[in-house]
N, C-alpha and C. Protein backbone atom coordinates (compact mmCIF):
# COMPACT_ATOMS: atom_id res chain seq x y z
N UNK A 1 130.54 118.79 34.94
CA UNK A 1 130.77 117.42 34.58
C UNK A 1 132.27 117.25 34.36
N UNK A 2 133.09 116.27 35.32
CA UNK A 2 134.45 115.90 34.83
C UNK A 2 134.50 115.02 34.85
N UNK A 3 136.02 114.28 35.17
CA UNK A 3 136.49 113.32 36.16
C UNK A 3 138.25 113.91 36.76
N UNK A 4 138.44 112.58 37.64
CA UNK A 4 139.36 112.74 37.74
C UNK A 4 140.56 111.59 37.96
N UNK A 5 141.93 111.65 37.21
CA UNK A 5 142.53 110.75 37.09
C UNK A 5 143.72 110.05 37.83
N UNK A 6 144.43 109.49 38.02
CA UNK A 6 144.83 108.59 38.72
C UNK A 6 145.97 109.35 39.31
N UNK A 7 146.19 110.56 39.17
CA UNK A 7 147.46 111.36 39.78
C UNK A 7 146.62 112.11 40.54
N UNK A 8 145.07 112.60 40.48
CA UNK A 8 144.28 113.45 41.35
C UNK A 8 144.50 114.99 40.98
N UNK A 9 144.35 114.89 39.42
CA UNK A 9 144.32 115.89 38.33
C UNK A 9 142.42 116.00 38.41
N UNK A 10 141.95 116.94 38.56
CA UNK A 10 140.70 116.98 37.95
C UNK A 10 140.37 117.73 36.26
N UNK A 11 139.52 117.28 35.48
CA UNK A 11 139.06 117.82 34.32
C UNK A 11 137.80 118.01 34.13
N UNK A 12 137.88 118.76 33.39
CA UNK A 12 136.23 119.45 33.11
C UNK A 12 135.60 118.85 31.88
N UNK A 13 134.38 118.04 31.43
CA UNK A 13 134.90 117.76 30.12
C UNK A 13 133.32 118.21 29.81
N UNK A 14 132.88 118.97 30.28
CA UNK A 14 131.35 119.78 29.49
C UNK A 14 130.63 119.86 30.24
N UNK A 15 129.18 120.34 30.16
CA UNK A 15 128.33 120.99 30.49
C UNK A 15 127.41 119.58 31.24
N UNK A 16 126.69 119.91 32.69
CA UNK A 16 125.87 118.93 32.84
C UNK A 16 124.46 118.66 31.72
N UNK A 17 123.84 120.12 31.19
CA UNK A 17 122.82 119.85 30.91
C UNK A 17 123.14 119.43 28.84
N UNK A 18 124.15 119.50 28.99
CA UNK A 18 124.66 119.17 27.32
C UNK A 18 125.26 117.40 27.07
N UNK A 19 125.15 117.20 28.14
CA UNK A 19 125.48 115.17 28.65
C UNK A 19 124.18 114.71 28.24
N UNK A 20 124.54 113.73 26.70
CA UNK A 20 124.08 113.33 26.06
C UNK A 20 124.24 111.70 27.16
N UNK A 21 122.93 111.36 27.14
CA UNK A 21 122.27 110.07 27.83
C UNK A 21 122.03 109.32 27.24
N UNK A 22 122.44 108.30 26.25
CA UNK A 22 122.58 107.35 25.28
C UNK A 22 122.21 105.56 26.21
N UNK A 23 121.17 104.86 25.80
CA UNK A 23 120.89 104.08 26.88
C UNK A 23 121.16 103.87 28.19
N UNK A 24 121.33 105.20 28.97
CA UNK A 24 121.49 105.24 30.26
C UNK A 24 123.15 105.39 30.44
N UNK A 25 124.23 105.79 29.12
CA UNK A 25 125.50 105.76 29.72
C UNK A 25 125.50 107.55 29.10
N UNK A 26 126.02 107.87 29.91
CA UNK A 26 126.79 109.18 30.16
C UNK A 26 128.04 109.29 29.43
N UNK A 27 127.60 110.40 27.87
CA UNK A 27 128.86 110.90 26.75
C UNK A 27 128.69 112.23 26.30
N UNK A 28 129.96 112.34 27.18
CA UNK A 28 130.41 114.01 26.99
C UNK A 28 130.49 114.33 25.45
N UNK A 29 129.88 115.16 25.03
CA UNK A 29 129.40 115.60 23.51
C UNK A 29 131.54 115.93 23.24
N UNK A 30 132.01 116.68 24.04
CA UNK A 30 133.54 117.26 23.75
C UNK A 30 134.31 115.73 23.59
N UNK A 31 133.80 114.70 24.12
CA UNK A 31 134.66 113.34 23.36
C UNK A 31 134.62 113.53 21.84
N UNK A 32 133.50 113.35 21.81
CA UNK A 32 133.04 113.08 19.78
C UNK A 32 133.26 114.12 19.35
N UNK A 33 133.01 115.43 19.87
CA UNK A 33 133.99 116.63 19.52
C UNK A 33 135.47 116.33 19.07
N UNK A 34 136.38 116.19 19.60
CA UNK A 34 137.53 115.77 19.94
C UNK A 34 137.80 114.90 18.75
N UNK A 35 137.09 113.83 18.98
CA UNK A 35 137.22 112.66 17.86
C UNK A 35 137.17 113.45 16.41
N UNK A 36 136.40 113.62 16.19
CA UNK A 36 135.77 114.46 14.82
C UNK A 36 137.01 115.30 14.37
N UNK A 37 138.10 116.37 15.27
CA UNK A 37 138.42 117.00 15.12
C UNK A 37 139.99 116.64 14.53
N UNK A 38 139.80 115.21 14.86
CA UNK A 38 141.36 114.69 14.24
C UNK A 38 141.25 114.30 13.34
N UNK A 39 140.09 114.19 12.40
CA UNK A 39 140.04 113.98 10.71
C UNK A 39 140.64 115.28 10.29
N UNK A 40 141.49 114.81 9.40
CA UNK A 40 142.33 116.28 9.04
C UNK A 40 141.58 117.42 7.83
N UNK A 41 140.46 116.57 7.46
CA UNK A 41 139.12 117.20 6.89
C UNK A 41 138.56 118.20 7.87
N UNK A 42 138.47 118.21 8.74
CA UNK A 42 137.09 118.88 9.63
C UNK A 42 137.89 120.20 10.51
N UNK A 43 137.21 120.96 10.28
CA UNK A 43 137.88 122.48 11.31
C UNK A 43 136.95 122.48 12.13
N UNK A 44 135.98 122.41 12.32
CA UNK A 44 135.23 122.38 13.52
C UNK A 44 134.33 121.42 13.76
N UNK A 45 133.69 120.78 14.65
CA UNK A 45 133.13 120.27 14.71
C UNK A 45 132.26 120.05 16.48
N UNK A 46 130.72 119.58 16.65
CA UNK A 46 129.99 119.84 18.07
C UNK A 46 129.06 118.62 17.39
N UNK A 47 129.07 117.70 18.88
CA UNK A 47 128.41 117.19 19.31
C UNK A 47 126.56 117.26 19.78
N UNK A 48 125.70 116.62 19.85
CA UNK A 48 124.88 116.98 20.72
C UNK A 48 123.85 115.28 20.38
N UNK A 49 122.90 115.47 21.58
CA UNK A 49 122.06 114.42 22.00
C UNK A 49 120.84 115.05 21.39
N UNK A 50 120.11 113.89 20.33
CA UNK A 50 118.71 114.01 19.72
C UNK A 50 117.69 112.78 20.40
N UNK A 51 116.79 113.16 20.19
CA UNK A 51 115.72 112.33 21.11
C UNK A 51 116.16 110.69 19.89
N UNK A 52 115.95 109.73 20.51
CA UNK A 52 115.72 108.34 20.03
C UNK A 52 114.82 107.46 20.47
N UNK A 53 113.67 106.87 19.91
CA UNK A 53 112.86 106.00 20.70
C UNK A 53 113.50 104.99 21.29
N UNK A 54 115.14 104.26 20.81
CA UNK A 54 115.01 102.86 21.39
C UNK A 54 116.12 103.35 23.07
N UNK A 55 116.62 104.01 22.41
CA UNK A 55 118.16 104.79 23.12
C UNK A 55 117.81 106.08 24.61
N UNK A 56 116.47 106.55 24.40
CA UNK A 56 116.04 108.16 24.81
C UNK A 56 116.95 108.98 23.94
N UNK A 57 118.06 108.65 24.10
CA UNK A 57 119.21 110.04 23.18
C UNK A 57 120.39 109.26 22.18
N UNK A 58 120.35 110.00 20.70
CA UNK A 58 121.13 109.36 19.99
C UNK A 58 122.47 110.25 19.64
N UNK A 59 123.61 110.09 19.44
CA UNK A 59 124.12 111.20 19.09
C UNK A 59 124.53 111.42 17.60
N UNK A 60 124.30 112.96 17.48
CA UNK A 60 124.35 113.77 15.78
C UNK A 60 125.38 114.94 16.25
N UNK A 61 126.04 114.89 14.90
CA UNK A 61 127.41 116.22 15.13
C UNK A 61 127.16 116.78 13.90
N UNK A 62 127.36 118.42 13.87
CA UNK A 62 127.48 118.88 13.16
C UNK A 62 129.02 119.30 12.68
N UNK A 63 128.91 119.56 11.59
CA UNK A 63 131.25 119.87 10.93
C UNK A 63 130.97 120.48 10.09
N UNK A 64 131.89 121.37 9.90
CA UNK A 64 132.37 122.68 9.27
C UNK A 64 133.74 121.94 8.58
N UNK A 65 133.89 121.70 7.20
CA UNK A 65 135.02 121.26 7.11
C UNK A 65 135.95 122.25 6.20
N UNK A 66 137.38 122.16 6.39
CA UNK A 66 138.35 123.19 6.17
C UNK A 66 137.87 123.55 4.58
N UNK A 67 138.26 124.50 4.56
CA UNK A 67 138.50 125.45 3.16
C UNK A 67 139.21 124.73 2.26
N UNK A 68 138.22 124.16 0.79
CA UNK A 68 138.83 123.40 0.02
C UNK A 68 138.96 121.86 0.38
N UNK A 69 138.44 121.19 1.37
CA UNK A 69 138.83 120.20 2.07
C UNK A 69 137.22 119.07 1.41
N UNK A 70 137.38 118.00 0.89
CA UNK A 70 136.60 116.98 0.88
C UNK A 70 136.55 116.10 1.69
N UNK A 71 134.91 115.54 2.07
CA UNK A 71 134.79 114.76 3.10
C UNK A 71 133.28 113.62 2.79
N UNK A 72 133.27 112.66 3.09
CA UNK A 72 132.24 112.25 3.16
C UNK A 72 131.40 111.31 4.02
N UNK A 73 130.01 111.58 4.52
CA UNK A 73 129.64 110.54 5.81
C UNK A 73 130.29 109.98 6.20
N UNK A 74 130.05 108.71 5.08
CA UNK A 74 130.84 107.20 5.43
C UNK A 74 132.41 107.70 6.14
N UNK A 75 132.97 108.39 5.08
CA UNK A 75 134.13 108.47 5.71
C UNK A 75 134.81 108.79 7.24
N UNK A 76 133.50 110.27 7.47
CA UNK A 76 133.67 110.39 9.05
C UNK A 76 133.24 110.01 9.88
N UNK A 77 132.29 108.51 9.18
CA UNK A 77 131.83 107.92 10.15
C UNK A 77 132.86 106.25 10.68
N UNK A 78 133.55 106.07 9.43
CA UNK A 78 134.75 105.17 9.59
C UNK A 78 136.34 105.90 10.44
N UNK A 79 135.76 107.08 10.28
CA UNK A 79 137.34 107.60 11.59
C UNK A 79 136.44 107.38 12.94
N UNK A 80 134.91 108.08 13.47
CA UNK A 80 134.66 107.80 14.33
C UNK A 80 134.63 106.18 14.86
N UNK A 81 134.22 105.10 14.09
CA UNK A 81 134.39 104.07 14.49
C UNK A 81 135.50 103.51 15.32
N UNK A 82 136.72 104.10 14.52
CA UNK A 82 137.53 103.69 14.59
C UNK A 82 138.24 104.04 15.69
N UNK A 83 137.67 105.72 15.83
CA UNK A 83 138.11 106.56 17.23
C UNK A 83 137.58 105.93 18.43
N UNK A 84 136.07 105.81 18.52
CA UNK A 84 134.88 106.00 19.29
C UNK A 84 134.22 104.70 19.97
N UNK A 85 134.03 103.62 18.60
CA UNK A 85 133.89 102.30 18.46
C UNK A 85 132.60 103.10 18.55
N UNK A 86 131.79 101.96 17.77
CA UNK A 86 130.37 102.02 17.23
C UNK A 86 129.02 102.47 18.36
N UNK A 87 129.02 102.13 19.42
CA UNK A 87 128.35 103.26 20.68
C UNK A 87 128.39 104.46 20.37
N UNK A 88 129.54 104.96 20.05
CA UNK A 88 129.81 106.57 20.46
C UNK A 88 129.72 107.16 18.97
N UNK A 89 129.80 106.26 18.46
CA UNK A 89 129.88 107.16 16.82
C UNK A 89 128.74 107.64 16.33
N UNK A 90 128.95 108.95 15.75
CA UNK A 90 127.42 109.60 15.96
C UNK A 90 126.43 109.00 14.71
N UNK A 91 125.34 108.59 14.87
CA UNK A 91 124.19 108.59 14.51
C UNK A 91 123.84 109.33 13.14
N UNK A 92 124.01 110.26 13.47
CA UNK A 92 123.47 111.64 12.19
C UNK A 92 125.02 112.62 12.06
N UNK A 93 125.21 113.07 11.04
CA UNK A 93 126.27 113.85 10.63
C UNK A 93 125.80 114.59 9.78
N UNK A 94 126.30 115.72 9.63
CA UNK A 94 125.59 117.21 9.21
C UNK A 94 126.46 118.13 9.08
N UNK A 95 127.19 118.38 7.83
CA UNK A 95 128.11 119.00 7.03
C UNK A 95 127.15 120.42 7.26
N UNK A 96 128.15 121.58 7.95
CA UNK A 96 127.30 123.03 7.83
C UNK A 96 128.57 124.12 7.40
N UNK A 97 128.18 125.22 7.34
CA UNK A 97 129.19 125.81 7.15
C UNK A 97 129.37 126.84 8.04
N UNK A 98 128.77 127.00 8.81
CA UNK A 98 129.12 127.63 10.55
C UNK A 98 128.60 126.76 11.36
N UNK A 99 129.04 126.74 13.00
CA UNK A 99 128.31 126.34 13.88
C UNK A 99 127.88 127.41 14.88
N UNK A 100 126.45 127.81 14.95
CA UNK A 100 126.49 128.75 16.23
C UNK A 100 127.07 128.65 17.27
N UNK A 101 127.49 130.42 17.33
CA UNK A 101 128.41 130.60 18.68
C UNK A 101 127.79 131.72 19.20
N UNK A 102 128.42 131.98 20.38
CA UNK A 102 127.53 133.39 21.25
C UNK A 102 128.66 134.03 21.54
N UNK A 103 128.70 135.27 22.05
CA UNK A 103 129.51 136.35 22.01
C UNK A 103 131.24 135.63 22.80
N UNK A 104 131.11 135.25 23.53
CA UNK A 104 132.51 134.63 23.94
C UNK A 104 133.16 133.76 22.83
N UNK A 105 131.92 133.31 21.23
CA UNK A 105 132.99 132.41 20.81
C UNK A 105 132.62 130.99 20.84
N UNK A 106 132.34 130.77 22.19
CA UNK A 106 132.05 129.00 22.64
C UNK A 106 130.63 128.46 21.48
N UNK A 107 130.54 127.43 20.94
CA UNK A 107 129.84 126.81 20.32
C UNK A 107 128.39 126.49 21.20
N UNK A 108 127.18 126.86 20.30
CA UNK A 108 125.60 126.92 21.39
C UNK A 108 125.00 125.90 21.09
N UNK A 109 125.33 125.00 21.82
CA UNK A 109 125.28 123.40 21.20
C UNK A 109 123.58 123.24 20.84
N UNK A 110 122.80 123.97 21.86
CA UNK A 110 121.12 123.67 21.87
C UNK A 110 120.74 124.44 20.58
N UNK A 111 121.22 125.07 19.96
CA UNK A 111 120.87 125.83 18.83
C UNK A 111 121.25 125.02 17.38
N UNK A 112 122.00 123.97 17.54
CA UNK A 112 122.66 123.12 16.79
C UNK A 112 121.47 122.19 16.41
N UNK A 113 120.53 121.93 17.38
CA UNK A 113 119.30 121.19 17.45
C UNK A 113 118.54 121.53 16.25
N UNK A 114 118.36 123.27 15.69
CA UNK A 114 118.04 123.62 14.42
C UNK A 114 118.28 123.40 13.27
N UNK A 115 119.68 123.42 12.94
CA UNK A 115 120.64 123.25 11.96
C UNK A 115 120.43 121.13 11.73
N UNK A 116 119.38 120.53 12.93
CA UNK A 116 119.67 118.90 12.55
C UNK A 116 117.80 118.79 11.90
């Protein structure tokens, strides 16, 4: 899954089967990743798509936030707004204190499905 931009740069921006389907529009979980990650609260943070009756898929992120660092919903849900605009801003938020990873490191986004 990429695109590519107006100089004919291509990018990679995630996994096909991790493309969260939100009323039929196509959102790369590493956007709201991304987003999440510029609250100066949050050290990590992953995306992922949960079933929704009205939507098929809603999106919920899980965050790991820095050592010593306070944070709250509302709050990271007023940077996503603000990042994301209200479509993209996730749904469910879920303060953890790891996010599964597998031996390379990379975050196991389908395992994240547990932790919601």
């Amino acid at each position: 899954l990429g695109y590519c931009d107006d100089d004919g740069f291509y990018f990679v921006t995630g996994r096909l089967k991790e493309l969260i389907i939100k009323g039929g529009e196509n959102i790369a979980p590493r956007e709201i990743d991304e987003a999440l990650l510029q609250h100066p609260a949050v050290l990590e943070a992953a995306a992922v798509g949960i079933a929704d009756p009205h939507y098929g898929q809603e999106i919920a992120a899980c965050i790991v936030l820095k050592g010593g660092e306070a944070c709250t919903e509302e709050a990271l849900r007023a940077h996503c707004l603000l990042a994301l605009g209200p479509y993209k801003t996730p749904k469910v938020l879920r303060f953890v204190a790891d996010l599964p990873k597998g031996p390379s490191g990379k975050v196991q986004r389908l395992k994240l499905l547990e932790l919601l």
